[in-house]
Structure formats: C-alpha cells, structure tokens
N, C-alpha and C. Protein backbone atom coordinates (compact mmCIF):
# COMPACT_ATOMS: atom_id res chain seq x y z
N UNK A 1 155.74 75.41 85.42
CA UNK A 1 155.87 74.21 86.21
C UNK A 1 154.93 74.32 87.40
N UNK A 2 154.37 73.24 87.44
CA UNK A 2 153.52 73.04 88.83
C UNK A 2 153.70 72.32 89.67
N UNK A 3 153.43 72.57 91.08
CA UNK A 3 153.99 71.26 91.86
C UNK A 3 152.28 71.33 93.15
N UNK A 4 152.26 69.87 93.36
CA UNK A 4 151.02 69.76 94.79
C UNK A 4 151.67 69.73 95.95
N UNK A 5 151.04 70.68 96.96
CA UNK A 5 151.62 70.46 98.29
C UNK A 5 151.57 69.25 98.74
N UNK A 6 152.45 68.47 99.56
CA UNK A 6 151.90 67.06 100.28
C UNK A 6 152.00 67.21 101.68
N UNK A 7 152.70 68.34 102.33
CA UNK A 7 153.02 68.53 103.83
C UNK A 7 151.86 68.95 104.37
N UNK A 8 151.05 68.23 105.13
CA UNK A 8 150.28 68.66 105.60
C UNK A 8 150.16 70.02 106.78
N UNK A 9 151.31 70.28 106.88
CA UNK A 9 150.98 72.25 107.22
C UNK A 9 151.36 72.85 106.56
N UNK A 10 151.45 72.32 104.86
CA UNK A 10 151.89 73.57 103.65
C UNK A 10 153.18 74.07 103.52
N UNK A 11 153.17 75.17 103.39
CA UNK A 11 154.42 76.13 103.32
C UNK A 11 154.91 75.98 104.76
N UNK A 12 155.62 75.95 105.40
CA UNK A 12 155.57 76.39 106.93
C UNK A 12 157.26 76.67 107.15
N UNK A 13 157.29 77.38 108.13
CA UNK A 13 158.85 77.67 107.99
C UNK A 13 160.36 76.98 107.74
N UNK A 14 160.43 75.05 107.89
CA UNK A 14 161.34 75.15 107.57
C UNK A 14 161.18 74.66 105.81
N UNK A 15 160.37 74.40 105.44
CA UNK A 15 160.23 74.44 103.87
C UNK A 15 160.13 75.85 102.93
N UNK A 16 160.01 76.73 104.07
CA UNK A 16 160.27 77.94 103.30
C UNK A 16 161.70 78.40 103.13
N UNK A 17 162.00 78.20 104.55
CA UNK A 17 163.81 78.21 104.38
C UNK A 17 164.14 77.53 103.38
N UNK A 18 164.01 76.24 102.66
CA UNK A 18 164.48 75.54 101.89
C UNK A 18 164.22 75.77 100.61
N UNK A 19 162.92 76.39 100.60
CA UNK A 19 163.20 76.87 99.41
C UNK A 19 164.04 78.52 98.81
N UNK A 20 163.46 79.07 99.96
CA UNK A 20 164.51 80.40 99.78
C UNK A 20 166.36 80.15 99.77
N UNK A 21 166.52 79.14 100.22
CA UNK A 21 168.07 78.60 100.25
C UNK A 21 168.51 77.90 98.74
N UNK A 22 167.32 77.46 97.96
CA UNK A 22 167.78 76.55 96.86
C UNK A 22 167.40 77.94 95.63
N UNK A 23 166.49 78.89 96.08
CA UNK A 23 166.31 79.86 94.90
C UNK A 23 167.47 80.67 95.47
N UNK A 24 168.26 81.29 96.21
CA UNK A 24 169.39 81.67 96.30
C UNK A 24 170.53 80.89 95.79
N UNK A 25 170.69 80.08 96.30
CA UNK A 25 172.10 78.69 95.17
C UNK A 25 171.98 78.94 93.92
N UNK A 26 170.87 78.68 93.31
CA UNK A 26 170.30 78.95 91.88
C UNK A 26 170.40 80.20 91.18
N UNK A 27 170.86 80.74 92.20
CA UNK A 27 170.92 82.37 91.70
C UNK A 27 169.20 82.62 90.92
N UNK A 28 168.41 82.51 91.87
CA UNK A 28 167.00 82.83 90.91
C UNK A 28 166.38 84.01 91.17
N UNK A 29 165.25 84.13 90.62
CA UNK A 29 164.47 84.84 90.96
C UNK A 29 162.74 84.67 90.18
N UNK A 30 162.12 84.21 91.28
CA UNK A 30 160.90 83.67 90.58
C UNK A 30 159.68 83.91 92.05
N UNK A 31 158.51 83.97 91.27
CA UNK A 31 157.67 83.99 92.56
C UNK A 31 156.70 83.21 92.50
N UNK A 32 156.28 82.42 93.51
CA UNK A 32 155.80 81.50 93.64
C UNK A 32 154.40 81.87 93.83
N UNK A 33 153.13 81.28 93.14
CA UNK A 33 151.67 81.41 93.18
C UNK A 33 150.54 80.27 93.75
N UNK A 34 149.61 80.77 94.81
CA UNK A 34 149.42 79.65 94.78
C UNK A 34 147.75 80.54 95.25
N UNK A 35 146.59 79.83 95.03
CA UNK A 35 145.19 79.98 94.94
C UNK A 35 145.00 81.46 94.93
N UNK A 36 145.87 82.25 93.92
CA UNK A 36 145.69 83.59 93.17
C UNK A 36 146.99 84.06 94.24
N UNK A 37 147.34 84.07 95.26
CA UNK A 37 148.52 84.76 96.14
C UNK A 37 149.35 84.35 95.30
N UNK A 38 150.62 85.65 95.25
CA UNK A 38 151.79 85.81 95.14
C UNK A 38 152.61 86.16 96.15
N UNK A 39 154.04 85.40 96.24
CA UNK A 39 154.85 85.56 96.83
C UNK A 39 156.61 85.38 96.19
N UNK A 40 157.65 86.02 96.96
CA UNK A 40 159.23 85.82 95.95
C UNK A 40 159.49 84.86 96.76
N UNK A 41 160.09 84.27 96.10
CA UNK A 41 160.72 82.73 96.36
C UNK A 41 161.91 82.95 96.84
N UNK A 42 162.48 84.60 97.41
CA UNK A 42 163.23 85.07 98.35
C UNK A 42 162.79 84.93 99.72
N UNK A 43 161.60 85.05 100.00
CA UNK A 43 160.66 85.47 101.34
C UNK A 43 160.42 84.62 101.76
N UNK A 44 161.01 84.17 103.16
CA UNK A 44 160.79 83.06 103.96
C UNK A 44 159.44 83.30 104.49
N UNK A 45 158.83 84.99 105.24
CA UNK A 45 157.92 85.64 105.50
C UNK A 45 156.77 85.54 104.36
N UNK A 46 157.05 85.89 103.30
CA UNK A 46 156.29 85.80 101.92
C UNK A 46 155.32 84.62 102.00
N UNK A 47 156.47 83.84 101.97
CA UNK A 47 155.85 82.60 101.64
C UNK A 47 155.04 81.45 102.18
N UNK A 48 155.53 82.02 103.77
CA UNK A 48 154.06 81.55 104.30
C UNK A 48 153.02 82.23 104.76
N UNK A 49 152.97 83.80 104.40
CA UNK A 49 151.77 84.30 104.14
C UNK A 49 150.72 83.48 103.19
N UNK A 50 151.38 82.83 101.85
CA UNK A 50 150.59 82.42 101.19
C UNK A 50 149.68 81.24 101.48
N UNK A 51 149.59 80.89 103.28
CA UNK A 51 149.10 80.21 103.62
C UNK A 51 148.17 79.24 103.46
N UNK A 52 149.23 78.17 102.64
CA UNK A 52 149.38 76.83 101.78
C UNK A 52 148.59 75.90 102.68
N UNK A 53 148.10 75.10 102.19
CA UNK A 53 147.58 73.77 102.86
C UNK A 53 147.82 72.09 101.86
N UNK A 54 147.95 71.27 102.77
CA UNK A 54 148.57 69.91 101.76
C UNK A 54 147.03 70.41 100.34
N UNK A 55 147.69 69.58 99.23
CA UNK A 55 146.48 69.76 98.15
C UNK A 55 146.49 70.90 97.36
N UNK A 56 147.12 72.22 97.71
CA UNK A 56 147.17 73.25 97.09
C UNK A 56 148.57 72.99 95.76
N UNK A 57 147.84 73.53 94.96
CA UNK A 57 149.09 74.07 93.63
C UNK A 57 149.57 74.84 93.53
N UNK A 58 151.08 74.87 93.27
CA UNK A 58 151.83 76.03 93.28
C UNK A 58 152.40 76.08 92.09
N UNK A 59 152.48 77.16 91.61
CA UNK A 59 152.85 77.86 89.58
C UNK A 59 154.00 78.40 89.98
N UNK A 60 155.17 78.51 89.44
CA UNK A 60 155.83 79.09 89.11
C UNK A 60 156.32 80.17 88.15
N UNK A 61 156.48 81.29 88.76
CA UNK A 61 156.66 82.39 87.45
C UNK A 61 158.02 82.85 87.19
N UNK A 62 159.13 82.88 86.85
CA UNK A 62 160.45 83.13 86.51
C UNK A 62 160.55 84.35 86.15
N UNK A 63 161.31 85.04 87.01
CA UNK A 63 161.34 86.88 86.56
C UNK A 63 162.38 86.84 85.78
N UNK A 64 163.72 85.79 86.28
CA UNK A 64 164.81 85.90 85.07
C UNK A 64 165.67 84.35 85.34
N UNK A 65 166.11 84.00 84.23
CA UNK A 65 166.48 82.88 83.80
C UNK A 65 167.51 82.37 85.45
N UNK A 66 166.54 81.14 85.23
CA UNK A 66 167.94 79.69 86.44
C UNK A 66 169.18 79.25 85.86
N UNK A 67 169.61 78.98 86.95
CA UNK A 67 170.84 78.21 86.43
C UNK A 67 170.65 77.05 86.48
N UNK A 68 170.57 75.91 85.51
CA UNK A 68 170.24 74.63 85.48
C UNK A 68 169.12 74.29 86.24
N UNK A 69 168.08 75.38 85.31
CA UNK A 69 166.40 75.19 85.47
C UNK A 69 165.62 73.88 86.01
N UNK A 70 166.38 72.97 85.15
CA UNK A 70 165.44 71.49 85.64
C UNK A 70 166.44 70.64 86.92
N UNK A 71 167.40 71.09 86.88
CA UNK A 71 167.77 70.46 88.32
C UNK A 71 167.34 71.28 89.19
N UNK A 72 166.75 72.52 89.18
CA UNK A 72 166.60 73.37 90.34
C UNK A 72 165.23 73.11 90.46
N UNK A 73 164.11 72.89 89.70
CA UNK A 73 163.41 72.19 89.88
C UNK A 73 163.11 70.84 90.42
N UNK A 74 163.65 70.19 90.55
CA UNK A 74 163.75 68.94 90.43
C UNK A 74 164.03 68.69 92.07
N UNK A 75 164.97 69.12 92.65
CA UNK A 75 165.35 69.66 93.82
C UNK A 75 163.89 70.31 94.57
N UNK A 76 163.49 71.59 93.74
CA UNK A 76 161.87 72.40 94.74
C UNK A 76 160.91 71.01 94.48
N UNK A 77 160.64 70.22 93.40
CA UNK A 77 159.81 69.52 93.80
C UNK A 77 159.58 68.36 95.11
N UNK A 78 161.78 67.61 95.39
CA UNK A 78 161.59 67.56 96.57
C UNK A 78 161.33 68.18 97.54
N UNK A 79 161.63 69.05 98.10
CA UNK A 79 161.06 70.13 99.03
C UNK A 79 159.19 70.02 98.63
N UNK A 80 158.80 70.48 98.31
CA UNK A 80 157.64 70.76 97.98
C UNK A 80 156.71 69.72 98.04
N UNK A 81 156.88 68.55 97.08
CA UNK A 81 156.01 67.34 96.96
C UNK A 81 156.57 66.18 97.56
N UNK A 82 157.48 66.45 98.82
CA UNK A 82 158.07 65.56 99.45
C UNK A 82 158.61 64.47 98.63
C-alpha cells in the first residue's frame, strides 16, 4: 500500500503520534518507507527522522499480520493523505 504526503511539513510530530497510536490499537507492526529511509511505525522519533515533505510516498512493509488490515489502513490514509 502506498499513500502521498499532503501536509505540507510531512511527517511532523503530531502525525507521527497518530500514527504510532493507530499502529499500536492495531496491534501492528510495520515500517514505514519513504525515498529509500526506513522507519517502525512504533517511532514517533523514527519517523520524523524520515524527514518527509508534502509529495513524498510512503510504502508500507508489514513485519506481521493487522488486525482488520483495510480499516487500519483506511484510517493511516486519513492521517497521512489528509
């Protein structure tokens, strides 16, 4: 799954919280990629190392199965693609 940034300051801390809050609910574990950086979709820190900008793509890699994959998606894409 892919999603485009639309926030124009990217990742930034409270969208990282949000997503580290919805991959915790989800019981997940996946790490998020974006212009070759990796980061866990645990890491509020992580993840805005990967210092995102609006326009960038982000991949998803699944280390082990979601719980109701496409709603938990569905959910990061709000967060993500506003």
């Amino acid at each position: 799954m892919k999603f485009t940034i639309n926030d124009a300051y990217g990742i930034h801390a409270r969208v990282a919280t949000q997503i580290v809050n919805l991959v915790d609910l989800y019981s997940g574990a996946l790490i998020l990629v974006v212009n070759g950086k990796r980061a866990s979709g645990s890491s509020i820190i992580g993840l805005m190392q990967l210092e995102t900008r609006k326009g960038d793509i982000v991949s998803l890699e699944y280390l082990k199965p979601m719980k109701n994959q496409f709603e938990f998606e569905k959910l990061l894409s709000k967060i993500i693609e506003g």
